[in-house]
Protein backbone atom coordinates (compact mmCIF):
# COMPACT_ATOMS: atom_id res chain seq x y z
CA UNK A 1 2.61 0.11 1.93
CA UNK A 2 3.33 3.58 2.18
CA UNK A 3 5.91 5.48 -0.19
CA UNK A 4 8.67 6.10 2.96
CA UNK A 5 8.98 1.99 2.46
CA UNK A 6 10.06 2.37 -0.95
CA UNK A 7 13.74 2.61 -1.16
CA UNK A 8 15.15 4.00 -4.74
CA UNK A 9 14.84 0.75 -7.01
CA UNK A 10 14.70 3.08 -9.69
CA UNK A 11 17.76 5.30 -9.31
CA UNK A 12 19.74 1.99 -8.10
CA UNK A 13 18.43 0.15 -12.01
CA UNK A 14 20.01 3.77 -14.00
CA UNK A 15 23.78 3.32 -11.73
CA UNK A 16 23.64 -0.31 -12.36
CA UNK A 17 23.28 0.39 -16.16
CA UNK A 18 25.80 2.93 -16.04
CA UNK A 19 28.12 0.89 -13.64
CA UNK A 20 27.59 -2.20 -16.01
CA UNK A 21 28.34 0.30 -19.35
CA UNK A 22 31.69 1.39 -17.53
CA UNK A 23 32.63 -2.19 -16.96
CA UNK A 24 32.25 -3.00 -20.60
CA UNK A 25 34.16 0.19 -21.52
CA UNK A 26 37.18 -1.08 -19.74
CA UNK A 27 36.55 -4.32 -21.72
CA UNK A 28 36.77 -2.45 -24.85
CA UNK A 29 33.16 -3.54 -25.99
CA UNK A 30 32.48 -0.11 -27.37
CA UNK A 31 29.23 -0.88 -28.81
CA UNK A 32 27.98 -2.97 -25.98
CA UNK A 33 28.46 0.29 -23.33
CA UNK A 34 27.38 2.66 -25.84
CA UNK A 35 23.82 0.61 -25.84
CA UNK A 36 24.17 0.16 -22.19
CA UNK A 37 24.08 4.01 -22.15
CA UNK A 38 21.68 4.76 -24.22
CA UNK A 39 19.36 2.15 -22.23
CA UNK A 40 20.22 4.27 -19.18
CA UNK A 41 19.53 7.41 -21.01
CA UNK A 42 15.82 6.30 -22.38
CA UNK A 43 14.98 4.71 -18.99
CA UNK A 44 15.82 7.90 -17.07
CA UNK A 45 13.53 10.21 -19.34
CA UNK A 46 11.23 7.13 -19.76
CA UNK A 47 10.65 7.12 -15.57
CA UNK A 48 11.50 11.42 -15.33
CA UNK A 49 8.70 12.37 -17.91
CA UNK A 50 6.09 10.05 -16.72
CA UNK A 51 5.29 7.66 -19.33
CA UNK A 52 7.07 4.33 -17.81
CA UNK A 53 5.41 5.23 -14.28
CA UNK A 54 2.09 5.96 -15.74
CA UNK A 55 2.02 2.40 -17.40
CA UNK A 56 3.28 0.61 -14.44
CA UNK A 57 0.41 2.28 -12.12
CA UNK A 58 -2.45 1.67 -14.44
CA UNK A 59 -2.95 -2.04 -14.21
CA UNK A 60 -2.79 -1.87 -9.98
CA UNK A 61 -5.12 0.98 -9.11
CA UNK A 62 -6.86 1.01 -12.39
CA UNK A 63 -9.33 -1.74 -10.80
CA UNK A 64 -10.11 0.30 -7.96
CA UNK A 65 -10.82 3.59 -9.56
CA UNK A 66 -14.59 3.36 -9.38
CA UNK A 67 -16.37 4.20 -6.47
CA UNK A 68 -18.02 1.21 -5.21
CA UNK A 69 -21.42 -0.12 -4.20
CA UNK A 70 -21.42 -1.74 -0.86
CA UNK A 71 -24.01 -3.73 0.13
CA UNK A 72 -23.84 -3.43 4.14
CA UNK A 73 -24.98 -6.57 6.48
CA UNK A 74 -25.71 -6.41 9.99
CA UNK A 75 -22.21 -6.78 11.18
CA UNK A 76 -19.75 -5.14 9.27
CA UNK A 77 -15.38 -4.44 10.06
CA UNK A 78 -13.29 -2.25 7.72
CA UNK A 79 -9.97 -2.85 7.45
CA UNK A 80 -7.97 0.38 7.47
CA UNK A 81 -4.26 -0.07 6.62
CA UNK A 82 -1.63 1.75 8.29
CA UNK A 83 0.23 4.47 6.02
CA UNK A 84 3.14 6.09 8.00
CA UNK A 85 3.15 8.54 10.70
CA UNK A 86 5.12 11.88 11.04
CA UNK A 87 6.33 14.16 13.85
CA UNK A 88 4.71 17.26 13.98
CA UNK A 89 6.54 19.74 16.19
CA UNK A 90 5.53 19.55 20.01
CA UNK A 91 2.19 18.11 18.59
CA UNK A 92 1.19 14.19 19.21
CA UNK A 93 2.17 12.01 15.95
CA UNK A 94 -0.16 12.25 12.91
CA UNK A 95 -0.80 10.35 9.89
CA UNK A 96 1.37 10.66 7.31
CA UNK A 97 0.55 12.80 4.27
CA UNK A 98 -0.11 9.95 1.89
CA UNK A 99 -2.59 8.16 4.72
CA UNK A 100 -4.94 10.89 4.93
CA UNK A 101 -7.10 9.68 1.89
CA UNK A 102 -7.11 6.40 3.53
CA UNK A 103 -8.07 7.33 6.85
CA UNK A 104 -11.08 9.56 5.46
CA UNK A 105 -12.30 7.43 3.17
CA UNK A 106 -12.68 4.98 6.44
CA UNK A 107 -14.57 7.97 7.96
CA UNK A 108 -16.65 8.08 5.03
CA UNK A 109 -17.54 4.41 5.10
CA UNK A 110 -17.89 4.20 8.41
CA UNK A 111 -20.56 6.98 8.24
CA UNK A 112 -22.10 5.29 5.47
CA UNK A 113 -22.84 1.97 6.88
CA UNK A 114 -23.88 3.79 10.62
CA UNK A 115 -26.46 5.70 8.59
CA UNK A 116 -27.95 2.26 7.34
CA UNK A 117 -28.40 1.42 11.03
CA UNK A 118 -26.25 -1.70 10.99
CA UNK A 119 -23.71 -2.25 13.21
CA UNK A 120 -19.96 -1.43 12.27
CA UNK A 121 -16.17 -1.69 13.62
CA UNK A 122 -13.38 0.33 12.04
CA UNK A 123 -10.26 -2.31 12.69
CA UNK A 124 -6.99 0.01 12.30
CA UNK A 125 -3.78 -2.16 11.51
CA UNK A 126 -0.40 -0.75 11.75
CA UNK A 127 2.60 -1.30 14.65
CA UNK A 128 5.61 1.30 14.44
CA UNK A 129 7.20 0.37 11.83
CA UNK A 130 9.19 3.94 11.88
CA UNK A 131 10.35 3.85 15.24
CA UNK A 132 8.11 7.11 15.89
CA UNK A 133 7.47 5.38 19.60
CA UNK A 134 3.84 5.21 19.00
CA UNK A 135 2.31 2.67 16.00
CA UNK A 136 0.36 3.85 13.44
CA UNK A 137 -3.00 2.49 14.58
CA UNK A 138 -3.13 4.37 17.65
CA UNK A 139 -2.68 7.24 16.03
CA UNK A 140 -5.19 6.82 13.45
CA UNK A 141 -7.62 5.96 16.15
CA UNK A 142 -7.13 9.20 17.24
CA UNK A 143 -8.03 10.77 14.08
CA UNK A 144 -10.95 8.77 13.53
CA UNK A 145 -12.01 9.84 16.96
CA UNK A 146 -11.80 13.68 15.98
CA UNK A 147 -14.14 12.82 13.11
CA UNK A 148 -16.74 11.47 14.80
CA UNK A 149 -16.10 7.67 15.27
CA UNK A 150 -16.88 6.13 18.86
CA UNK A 151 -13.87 5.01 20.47
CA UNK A 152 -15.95 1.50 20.78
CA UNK A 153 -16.06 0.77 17.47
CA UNK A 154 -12.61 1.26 16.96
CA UNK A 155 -10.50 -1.81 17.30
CA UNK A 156 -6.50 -1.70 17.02
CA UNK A 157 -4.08 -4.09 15.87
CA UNK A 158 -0.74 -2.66 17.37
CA UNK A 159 1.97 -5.43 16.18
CA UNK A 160 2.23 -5.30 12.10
CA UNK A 161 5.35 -3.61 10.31
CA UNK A 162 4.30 -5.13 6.57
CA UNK A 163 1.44 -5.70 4.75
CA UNK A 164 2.03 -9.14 4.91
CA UNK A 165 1.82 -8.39 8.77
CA UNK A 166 -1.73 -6.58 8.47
CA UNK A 167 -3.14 -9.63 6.95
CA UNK A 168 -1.65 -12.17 9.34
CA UNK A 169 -2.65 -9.99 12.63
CA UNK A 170 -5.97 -9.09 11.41
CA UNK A 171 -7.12 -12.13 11.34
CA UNK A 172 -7.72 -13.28 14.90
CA UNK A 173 -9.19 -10.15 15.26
CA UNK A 174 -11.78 -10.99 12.95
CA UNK A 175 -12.32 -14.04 13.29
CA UNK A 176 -13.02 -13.26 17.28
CA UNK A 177 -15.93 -10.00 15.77
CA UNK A 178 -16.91 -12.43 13.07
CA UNK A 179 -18.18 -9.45 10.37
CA UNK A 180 -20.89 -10.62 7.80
CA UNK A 181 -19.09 -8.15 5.53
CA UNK A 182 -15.31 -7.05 5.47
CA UNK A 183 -13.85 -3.61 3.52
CA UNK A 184 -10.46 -2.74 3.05
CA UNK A 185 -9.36 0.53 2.49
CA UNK A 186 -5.60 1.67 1.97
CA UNK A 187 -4.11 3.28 -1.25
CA UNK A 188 -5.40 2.07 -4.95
CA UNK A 189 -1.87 1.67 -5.53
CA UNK A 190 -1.60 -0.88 -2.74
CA UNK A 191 -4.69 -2.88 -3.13
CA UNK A 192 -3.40 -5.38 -5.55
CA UNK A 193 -0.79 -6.50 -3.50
CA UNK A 194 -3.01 -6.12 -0.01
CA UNK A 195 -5.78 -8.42 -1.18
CA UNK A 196 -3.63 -11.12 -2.36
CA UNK A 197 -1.64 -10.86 0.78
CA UNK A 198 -5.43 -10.96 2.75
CA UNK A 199 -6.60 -13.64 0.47
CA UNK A 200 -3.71 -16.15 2.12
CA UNK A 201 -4.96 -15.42 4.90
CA UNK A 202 -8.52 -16.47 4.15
CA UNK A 203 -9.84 -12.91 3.93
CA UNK A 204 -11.76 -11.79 1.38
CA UNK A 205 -12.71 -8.17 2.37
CA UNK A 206 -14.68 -5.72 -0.41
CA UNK A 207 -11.49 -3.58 -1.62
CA UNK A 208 -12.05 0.50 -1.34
CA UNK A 209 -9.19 2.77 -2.76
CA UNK A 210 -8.58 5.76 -0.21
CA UNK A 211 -6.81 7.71 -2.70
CA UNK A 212 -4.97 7.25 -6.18
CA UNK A 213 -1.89 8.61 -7.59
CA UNK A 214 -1.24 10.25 -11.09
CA UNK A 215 2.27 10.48 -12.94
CA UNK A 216 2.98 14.05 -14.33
CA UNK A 217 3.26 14.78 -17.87
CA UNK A 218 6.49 16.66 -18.68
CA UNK A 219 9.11 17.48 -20.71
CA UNK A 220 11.30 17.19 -17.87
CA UNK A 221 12.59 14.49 -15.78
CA UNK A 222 10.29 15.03 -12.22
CA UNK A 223 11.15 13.80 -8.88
CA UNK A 224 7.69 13.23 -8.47
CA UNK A 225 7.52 10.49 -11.53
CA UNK A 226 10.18 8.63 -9.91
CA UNK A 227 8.63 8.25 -6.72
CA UNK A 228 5.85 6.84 -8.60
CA UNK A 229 8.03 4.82 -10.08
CA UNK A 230 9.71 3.48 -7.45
CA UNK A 231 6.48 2.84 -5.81
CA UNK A 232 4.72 0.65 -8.35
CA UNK A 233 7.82 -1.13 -8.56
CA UNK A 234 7.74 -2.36 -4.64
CA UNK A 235 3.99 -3.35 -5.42
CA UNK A 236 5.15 -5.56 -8.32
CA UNK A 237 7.97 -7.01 -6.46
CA UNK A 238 5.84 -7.74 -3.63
CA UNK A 239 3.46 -9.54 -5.87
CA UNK A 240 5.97 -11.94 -7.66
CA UNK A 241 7.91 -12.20 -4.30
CA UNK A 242 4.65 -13.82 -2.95
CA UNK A 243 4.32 -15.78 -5.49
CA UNK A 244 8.13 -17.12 -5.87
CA UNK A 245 7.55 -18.01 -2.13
CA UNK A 246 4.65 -19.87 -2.54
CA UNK A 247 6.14 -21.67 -5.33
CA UNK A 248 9.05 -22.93 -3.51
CA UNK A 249 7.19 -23.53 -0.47
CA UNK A 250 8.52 -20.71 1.98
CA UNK A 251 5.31 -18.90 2.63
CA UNK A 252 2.98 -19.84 6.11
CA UNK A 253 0.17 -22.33 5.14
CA UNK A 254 -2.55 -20.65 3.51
CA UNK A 255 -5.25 -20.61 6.24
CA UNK A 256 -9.06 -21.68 5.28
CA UNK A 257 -11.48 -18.82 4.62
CA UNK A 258 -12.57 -16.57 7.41
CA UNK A 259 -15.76 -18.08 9.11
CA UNK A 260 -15.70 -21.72 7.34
């Protein structure tokens, strides 16, 4: 997930209030648009002054908000998640501004398990999903590179435009390095939804948060609280989406854990 994916859910929930409102204006049911308003009014400083985004954020990155022990085998991947890219000028693509906590935190780890002496693989996964003409695990490699990582422990997974994706591509990839012990790092935000996507997919990697978001307290409406908003909601849709397919049957077959 990253938050150029997340379309306006938000905004397009306050105009469907106010649309519906209008409707039963014209119907003369006074009373019904006048609550319809209000609704529309208490959402938008609800969402604008942070309390409704605050809530909805708390119960998926909550979770994830301690710094975890990790107990490193011999053979070790983490997962890093592709985040977005952005054009910088005449300069090659970089990672986007809300994938640079991920991609240090995989620095980080990757240093960490090194200085045990056991042997580690930093699997990026991320196509280009923005069209950018370069996917978002190539240019993480790069990054990682400039940080210290070997180029051959990097390993790429170039196809994926959804999480869903990451989880379904990874896997081969795995399965062919066969890790005694899998981390996955993206945004705390994400993890939730990123697991249970992995999980399907017989994965059952150590989840790391590479950064966490915060709503702003004001008095206000703020941009920024939206955003969050909008955010959290594409991580809850995701999750009952996932689950509504499974129900009726329209997901892939979930595949048997990794290494059974």
């Amino acid at each position: 997930m990253t938050f150029r994916e997340v379309g306006n859910p938000m905004l397009g929930i306050l105009f469907l209030l106010l649309l519906a409102a209008a409707l039963l204006y014209r119907l003369r049911w006074r009373r019904c648009g006048h609550a319809m308003v209000a609704l529309a009014v208490v959402l938008f400083f609800a969402v604008g002054c942070g309390a409704l985004p605050r809530w909805l954020i708390r119960s998926l990155q909550s979770p994830y908000d301690v710094e975890p022990r990790i107990a490193w085998a011999p053979r070790n991947v983490i997962v890093l998640l592709g985040g977005g890219t952005v054009v910088a000028g005449d300069e090659p693509l970089q990672p986007s501004y809300f994938a640079d906590g991920r991609v240090l935190r995989a620095a980080q780890l990757y240093n960490d398990c090194k200085a045990t002496g056991q042997e580690c693989r930093v699997l990026i996964s991320g196509g280009d999903s923005q069209d950018h003409g370069e996917a978002e695990s190539v240019v993480y490699g790069r990054a990682l590179r400039k940080l210290g990582i070997a180029q051959a422990d990097l390993l790429l997974e170039t196809r994926s435009l959804t999480t869903w994706q990451n989880a379904q591509f990874s896997r081969p990839m795995l399965a062919a390095y066969a890790p005694q012990h899998t981390v996955l790092v993206t945004s705390g935000i994400h993890l939730q939804r990123a697991l249970l996507y992995f999980s399907h997919f017989g994965i059952a990697p150590q989840p790391v948060a590479g950064d966490w978001v915060n709503a702003r307290r004001e008095l206000v409406p703020d941009s920024w609280n939206y955003l969050l908003a909008d955010a959290a909601l594409h991580e809850y849709l995701g999750i009952w989406r996932y689950r509504v397919y499974n129900m009726m049957g329209w997901n892939a077959p979930k595949a048997p854990p990794l290494g059974a």
